[in-house]
PDB file of N, CA and C in Angstrom:
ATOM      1  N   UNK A   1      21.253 -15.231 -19.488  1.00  0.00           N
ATOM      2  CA  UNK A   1      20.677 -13.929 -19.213  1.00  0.00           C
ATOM      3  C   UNK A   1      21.649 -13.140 -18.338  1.00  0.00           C
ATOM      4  N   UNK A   2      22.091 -11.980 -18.844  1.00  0.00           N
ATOM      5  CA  UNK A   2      23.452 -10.880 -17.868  1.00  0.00           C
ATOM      6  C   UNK A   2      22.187 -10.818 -16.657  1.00  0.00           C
ATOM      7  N   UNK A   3      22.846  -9.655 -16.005  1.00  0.00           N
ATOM      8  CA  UNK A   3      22.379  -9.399 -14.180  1.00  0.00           C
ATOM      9  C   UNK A   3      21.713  -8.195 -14.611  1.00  0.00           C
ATOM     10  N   UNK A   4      22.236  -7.160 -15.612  1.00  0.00           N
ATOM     11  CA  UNK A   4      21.175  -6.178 -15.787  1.00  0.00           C
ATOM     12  C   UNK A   4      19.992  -6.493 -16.802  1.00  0.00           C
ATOM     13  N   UNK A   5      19.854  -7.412 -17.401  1.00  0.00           N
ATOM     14  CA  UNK A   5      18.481  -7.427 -17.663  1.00  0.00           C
ATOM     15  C   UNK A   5      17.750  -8.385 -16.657  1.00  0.00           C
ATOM     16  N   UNK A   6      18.299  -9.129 -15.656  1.00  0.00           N
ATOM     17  CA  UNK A   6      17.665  -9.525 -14.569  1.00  0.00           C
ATOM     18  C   UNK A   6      16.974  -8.585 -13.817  1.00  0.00           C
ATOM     19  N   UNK A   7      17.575  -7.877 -12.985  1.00  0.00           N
ATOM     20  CA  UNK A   7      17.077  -6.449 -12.782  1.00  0.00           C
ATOM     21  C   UNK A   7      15.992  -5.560 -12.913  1.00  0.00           C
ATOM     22  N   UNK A   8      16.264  -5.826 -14.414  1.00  0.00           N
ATOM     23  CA  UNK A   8      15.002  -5.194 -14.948  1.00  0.00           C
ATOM     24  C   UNK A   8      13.563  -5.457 -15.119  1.00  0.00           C
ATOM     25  N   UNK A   9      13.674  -6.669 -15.131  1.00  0.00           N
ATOM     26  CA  UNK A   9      12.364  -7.875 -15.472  1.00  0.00           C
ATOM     27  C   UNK A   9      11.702  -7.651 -13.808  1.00  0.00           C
ATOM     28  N   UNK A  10      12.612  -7.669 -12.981  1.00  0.00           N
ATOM     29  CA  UNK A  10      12.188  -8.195 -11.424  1.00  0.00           C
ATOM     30  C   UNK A  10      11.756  -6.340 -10.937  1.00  0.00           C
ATOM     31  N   UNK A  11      12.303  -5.448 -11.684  1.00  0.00           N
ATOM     32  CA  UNK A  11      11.639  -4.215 -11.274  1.00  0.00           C
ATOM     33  C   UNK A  11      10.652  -3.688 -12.389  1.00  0.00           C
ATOM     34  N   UNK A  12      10.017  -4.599 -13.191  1.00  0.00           N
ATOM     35  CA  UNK A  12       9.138  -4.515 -13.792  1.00  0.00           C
ATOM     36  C   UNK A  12       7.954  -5.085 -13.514  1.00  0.00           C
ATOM     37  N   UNK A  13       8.069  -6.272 -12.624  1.00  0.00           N
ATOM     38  CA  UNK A  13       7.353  -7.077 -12.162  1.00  0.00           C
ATOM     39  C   UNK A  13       6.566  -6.384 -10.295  1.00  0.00           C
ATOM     40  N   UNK A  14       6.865  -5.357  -9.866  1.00  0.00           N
ATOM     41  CA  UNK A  14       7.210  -5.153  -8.755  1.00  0.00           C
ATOM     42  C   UNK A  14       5.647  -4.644  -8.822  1.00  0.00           C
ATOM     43  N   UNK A  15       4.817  -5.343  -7.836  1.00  0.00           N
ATOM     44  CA  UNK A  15       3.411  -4.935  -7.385  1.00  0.00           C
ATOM     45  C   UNK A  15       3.515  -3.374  -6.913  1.00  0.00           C
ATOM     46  N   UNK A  16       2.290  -2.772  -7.410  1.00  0.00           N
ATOM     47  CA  UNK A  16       2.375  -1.373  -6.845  1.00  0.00           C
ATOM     48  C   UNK A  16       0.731  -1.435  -6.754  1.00  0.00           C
ATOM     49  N   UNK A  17      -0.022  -0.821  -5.259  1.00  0.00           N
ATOM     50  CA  UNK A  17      -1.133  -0.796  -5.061  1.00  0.00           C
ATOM     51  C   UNK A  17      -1.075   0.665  -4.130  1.00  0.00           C
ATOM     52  N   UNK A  18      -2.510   0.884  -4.056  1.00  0.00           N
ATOM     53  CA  UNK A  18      -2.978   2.208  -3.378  1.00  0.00           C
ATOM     54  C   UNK A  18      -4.083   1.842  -2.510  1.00  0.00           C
ATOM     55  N   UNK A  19      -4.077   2.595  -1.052  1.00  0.00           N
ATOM     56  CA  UNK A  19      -4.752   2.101   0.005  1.00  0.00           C
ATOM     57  C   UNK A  19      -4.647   3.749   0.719  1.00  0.00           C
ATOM     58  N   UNK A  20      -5.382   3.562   1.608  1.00  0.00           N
ATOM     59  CA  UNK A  20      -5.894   4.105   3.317  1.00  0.00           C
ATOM     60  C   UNK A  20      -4.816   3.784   3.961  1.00  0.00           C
ATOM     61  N   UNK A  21      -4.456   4.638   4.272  1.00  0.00           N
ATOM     62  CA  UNK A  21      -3.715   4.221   6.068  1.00  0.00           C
ATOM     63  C   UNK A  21      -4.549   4.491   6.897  1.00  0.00           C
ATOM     64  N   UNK A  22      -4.651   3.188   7.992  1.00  0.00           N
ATOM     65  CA  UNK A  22      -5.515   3.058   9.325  1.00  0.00           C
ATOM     66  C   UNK A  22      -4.741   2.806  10.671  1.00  0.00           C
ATOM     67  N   UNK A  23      -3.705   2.923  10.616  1.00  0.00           N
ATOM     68  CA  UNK A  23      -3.024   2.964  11.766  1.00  0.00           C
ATOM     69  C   UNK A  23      -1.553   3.507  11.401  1.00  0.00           C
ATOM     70  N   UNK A  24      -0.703   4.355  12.500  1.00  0.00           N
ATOM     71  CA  UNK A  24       0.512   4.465  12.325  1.00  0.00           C
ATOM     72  C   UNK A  24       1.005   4.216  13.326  1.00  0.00           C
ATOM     73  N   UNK A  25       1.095   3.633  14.845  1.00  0.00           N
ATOM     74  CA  UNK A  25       1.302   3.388  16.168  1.00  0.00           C
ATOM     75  C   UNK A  25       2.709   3.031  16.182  1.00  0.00           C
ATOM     76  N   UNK A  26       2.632   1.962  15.170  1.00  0.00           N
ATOM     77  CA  UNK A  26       4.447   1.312  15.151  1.00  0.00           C
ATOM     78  C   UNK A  26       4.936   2.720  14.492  1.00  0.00           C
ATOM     79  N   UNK A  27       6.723   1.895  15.033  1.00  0.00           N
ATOM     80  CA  UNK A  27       7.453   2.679  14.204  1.00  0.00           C
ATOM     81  C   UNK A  27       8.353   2.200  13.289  1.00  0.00           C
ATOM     82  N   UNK A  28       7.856   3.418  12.344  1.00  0.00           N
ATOM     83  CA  UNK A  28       8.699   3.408  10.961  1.00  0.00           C
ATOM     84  C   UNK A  28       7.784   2.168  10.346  1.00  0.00           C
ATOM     85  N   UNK A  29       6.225   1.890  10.885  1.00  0.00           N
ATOM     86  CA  UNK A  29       5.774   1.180  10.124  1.00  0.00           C
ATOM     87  C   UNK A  29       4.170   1.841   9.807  1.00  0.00           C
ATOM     88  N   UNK A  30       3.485   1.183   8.630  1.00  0.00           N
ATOM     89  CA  UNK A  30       1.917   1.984   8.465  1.00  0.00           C
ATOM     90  C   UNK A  30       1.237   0.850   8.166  1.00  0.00           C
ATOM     91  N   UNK A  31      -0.076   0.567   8.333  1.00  0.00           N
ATOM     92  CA  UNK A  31      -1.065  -0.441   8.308  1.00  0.00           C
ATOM     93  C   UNK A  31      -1.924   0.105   6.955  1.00  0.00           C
ATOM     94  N   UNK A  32      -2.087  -0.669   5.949  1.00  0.00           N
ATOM     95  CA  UNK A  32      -2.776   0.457   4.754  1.00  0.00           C
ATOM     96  C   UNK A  32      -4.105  -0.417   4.571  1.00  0.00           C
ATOM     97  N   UNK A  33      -4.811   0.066   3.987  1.00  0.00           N
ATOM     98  CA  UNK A  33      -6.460  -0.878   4.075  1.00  0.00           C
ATOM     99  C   UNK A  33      -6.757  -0.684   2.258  1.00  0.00           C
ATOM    100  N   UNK A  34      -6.613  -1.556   2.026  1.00  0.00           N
ATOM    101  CA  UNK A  34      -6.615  -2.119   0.509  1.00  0.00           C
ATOM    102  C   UNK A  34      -8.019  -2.593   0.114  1.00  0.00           C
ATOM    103  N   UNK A  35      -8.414  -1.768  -0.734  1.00  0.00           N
ATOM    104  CA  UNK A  35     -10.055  -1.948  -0.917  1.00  0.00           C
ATOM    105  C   UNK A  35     -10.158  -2.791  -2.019  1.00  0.00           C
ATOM    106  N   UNK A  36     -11.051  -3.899  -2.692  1.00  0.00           N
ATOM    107  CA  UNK A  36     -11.309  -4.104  -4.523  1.00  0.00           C
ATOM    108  C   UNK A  36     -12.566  -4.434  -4.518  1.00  0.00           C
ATOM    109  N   UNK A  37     -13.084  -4.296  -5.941  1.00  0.00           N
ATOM    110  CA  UNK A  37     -14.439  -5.225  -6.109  1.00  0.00           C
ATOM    111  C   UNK A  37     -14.215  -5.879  -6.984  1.00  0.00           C
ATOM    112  N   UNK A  38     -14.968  -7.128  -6.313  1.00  0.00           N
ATOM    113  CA  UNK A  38     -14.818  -8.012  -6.825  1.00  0.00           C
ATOM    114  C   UNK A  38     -16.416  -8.967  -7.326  1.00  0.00           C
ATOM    115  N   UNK A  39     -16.887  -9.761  -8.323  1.00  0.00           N
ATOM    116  CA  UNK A  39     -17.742 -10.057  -8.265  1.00  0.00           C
ATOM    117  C   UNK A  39     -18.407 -11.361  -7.765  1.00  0.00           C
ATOM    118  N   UNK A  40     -19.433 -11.960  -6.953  1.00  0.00           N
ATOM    119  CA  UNK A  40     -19.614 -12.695  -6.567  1.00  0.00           C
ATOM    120  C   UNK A  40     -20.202 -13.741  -7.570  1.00  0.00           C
ATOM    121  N   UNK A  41     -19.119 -15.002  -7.727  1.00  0.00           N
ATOM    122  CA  UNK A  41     -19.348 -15.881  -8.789  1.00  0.00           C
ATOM    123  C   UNK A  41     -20.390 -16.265  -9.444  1.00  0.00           C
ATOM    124  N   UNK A  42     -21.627 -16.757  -8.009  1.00  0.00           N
ATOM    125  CA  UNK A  42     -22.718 -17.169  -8.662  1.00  0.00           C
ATOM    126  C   UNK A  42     -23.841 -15.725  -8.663  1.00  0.00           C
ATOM    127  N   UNK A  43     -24.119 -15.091  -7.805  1.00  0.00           N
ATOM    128  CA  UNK A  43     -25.111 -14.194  -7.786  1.00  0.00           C
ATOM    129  C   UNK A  43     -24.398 -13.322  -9.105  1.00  0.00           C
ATOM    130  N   UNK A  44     -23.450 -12.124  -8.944  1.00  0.00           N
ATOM    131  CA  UNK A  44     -22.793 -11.387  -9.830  1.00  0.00           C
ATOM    132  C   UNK A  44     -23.201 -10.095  -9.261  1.00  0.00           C
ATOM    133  N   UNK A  45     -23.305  -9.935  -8.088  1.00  0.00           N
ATOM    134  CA  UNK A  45     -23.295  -8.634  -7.088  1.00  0.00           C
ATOM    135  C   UNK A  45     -21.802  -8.472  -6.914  1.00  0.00           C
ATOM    136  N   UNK A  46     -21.386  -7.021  -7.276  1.00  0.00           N
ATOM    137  CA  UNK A  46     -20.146  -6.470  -6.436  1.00  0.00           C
ATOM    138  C   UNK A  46     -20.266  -6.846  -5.654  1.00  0.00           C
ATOM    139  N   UNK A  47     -18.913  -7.235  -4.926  1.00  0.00           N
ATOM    140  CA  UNK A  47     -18.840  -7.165  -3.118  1.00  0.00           C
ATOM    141  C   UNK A  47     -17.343  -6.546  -3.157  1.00  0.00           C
ATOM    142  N   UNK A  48     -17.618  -5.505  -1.507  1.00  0.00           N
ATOM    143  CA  UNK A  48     -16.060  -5.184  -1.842  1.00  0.00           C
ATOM    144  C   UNK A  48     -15.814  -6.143  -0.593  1.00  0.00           C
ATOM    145  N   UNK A  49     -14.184  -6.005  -0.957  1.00  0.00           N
ATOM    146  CA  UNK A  49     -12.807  -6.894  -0.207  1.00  0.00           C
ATOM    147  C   UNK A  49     -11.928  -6.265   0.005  1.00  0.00           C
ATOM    148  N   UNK A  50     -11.334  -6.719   1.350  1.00  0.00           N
ATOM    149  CA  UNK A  50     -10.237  -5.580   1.599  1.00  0.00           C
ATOM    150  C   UNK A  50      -8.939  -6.652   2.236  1.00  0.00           C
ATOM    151  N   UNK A  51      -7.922  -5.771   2.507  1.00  0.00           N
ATOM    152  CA  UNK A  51      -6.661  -6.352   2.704  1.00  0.00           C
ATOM    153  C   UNK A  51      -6.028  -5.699   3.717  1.00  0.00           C
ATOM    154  N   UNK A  52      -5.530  -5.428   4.585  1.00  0.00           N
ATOM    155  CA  UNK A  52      -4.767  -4.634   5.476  1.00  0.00           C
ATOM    156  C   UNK A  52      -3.338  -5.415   5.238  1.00  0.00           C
ATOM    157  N   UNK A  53      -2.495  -4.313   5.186  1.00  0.00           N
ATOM    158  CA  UNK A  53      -1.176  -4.739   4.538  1.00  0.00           C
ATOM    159  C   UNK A  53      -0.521  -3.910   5.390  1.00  0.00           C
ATOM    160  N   UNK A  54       1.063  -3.963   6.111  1.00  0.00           N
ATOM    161  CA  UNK A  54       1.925  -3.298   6.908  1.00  0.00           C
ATOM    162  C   UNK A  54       3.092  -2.868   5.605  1.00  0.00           C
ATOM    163  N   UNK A  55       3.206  -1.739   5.774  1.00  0.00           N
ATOM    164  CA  UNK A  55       4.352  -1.138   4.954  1.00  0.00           C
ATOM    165  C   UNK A  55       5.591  -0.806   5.691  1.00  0.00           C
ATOM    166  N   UNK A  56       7.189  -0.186   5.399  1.00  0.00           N
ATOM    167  CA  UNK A  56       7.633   0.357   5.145  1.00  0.00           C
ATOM    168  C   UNK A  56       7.748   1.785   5.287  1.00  0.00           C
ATOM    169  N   UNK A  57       7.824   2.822   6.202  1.00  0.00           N
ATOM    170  CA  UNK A  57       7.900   4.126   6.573  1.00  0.00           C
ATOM    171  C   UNK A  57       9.169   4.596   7.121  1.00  0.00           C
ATOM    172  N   UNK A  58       9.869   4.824   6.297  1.00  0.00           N
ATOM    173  CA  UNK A  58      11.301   5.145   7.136  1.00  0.00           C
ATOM    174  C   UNK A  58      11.373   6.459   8.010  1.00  0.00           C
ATOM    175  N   UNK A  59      10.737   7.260   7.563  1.00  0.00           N
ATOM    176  CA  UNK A  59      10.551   8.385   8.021  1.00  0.00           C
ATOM    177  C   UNK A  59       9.344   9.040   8.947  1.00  0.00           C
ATOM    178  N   UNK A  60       8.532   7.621   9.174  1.00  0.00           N
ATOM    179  CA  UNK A  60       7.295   8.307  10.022  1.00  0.00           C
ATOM    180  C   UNK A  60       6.444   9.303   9.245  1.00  0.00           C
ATOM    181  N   UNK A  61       6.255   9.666   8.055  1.00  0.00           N
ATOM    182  CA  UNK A  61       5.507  10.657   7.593  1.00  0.00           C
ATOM    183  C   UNK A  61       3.947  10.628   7.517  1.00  0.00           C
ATOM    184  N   UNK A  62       3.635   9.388   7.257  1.00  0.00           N
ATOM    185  CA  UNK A  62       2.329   9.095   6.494  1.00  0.00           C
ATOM    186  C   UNK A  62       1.196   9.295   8.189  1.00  0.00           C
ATOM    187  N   UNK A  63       0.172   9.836   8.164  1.00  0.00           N
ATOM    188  CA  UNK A  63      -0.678  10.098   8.819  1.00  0.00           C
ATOM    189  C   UNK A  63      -1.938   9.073   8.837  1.00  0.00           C
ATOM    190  N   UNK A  64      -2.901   8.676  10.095  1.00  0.00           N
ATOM    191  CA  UNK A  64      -3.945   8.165   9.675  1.00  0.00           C
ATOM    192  C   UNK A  64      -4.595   8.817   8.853  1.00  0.00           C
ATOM    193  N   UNK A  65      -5.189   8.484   7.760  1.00  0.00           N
ATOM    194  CA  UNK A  65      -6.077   9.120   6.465  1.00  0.00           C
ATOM    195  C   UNK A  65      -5.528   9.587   5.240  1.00  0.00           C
ATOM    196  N   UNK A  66      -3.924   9.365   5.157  1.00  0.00           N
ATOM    197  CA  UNK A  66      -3.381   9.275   4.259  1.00  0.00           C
ATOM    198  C   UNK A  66      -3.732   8.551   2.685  1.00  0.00           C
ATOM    199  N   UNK A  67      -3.675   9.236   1.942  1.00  0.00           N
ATOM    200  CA  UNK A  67      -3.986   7.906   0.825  1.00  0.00           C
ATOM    201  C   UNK A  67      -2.711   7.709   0.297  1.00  0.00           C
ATOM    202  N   UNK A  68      -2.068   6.760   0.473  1.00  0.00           N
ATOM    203  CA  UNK A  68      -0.591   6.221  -0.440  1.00  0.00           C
ATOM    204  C   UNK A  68      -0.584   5.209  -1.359  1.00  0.00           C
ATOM    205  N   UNK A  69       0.622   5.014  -1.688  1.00  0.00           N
ATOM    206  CA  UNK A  69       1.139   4.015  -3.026  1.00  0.00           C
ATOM    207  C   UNK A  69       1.681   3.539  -1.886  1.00  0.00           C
ATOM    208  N   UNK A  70       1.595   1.998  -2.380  1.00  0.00           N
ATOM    209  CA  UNK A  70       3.214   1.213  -1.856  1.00  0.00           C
ATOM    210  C   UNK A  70       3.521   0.095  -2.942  1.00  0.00           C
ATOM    211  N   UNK A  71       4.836  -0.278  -1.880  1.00  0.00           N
ATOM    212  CA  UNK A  71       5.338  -1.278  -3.486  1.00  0.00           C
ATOM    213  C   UNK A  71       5.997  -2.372  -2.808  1.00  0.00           C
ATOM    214  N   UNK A  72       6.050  -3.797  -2.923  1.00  0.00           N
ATOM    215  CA  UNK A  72       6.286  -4.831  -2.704  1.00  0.00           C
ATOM    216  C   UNK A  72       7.875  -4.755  -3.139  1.00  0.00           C
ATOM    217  N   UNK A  73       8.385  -5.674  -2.321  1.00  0.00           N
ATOM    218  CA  UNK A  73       9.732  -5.615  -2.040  1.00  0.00           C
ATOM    219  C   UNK A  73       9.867  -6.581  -1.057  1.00  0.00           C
ATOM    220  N   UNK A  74      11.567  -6.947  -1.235  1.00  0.00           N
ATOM    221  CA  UNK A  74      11.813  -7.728   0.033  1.00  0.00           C
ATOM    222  C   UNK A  74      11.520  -7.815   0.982  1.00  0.00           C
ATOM    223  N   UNK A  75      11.615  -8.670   2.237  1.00  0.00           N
ATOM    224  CA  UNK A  75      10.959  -8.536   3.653  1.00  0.00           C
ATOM    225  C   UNK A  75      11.887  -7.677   4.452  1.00  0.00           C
ATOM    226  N   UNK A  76      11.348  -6.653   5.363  1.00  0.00           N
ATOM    227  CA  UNK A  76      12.149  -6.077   6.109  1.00  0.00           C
ATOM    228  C   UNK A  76      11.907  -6.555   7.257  1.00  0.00           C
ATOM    229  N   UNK A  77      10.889  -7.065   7.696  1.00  0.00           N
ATOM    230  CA  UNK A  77      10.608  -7.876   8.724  1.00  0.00           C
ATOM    231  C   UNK A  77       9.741  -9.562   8.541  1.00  0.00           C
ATOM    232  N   UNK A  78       9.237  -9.307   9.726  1.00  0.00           N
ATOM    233  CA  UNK A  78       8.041 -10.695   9.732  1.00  0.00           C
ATOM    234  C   UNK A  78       6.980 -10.316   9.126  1.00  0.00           C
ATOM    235  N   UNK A  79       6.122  -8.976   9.277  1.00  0.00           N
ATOM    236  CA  UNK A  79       5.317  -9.180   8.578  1.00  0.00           C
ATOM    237  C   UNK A  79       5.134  -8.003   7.334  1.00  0.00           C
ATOM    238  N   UNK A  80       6.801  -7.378   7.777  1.00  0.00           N
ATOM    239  CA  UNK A  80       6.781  -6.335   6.467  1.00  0.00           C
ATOM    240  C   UNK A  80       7.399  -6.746   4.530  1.00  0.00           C
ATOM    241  N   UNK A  81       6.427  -6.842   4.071  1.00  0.00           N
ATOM    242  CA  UNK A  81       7.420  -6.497   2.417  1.00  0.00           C
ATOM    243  C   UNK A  81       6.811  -5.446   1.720  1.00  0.00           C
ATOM    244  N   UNK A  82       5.977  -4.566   2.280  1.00  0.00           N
ATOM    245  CA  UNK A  82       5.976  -3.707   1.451  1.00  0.00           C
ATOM    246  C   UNK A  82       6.738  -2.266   1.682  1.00  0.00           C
ATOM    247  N   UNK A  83       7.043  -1.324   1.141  1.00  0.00           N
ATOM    248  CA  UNK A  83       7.280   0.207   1.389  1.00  0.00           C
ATOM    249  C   UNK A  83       6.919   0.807   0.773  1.00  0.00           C
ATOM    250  N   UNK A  84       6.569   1.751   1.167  1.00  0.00           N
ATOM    251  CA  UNK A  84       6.338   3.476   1.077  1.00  0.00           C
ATOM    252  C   UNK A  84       6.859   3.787  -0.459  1.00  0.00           C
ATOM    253  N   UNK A  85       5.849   3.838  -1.479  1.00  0.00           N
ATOM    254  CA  UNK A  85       6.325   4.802  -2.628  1.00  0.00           C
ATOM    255  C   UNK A  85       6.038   5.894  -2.123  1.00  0.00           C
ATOM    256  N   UNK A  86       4.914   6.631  -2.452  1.00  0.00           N
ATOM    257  CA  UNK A  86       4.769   7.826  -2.196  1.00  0.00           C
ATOM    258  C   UNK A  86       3.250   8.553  -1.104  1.00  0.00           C
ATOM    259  N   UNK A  87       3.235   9.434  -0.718  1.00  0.00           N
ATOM    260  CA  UNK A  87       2.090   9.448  -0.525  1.00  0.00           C
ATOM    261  C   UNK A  87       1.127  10.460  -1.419  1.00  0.00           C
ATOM    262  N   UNK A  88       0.072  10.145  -1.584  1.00  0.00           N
ATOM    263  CA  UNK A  88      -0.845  10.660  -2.908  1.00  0.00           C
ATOM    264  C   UNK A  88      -1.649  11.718  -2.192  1.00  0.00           C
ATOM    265  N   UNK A  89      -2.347  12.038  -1.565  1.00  0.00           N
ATOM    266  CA  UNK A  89      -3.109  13.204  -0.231  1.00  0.00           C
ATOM    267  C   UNK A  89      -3.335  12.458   1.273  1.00  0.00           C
ATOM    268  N   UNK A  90      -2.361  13.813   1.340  1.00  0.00           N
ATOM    269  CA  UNK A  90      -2.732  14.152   2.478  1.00  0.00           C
ATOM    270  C   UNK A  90      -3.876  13.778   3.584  1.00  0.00           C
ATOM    271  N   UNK A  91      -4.141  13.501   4.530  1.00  0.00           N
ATOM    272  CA  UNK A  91      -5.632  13.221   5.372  1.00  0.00           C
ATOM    273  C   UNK A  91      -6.496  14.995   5.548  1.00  0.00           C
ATOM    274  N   UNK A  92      -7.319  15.153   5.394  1.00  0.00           N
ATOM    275  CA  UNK A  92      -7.441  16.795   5.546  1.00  0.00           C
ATOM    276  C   UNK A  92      -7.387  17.837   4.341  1.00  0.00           C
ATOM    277  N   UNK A  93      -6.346  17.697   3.723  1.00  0.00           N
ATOM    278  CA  UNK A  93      -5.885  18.033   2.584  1.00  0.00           C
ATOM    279  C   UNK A  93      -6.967  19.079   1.882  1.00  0.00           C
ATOM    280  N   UNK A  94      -7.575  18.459   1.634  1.00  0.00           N
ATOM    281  CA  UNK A  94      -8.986  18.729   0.758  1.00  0.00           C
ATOM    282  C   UNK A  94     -10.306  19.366   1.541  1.00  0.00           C
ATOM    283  N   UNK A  95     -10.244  18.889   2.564  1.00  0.00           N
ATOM    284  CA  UNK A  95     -11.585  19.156   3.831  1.00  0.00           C
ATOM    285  C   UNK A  95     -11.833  20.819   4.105  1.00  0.00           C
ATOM    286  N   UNK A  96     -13.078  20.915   3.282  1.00  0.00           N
ATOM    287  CA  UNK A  96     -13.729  22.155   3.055  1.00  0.00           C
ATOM    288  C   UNK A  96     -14.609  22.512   4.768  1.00  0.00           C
ATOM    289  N   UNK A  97     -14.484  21.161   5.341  1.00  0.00           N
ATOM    290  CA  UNK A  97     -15.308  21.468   6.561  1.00  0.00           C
ATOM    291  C   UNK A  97     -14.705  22.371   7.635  1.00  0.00           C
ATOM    292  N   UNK A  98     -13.658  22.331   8.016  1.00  0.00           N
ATOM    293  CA  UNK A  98     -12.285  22.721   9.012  1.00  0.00           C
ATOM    294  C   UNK A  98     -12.435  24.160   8.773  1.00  0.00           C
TER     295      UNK A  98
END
């Protein structure tokens, strides 16, 4: 197998999920809150489940209430592998109340 279709397979494979940001305190890092439902084996009630995951922010942008993408990737730290695709809205953005 050459190195560019290696490449390709491994950026095809590359987890991409969408979450909440609930904290931005660190820097150049974001805490995202990863929601799913899932069903409970024996009853068969939804339950949701969540994940808090540390991303990737090179730039400090993302706000608490952000809704973003991120994408799995190497470790940049101890407890970072994910980063920052994009962010999807804004916190506020939309808020007819303000």
């Amino acid at each position: 197998m050459s190195e560019a279709s290696q490449t390709s397979e491994t950026a095809t494979n590359q987890r991409i999920v969408a979450g909440k940001v609930v904290s931005n305190a660190m820097d150049k890092t974001i805490v995202v809150l990863i929601e799913r439902r899932t069903q409970h084996p024996l009853y068969g009630k939804y339950i949701r489940r969540s994940t808090r995951l540390k991303a990737h922010d090179p730039d400090n942008t993302c706000q608490v209430g952000d809704w973003v993408e991120i994408a799995e990737g190497r470790p940049v730290s101890r407890h970072k592998a994910w980063s920052l695709r994009r962010v999807v809205e804004k916190a506020g953005e939309f808020d007819t109340a303000g």
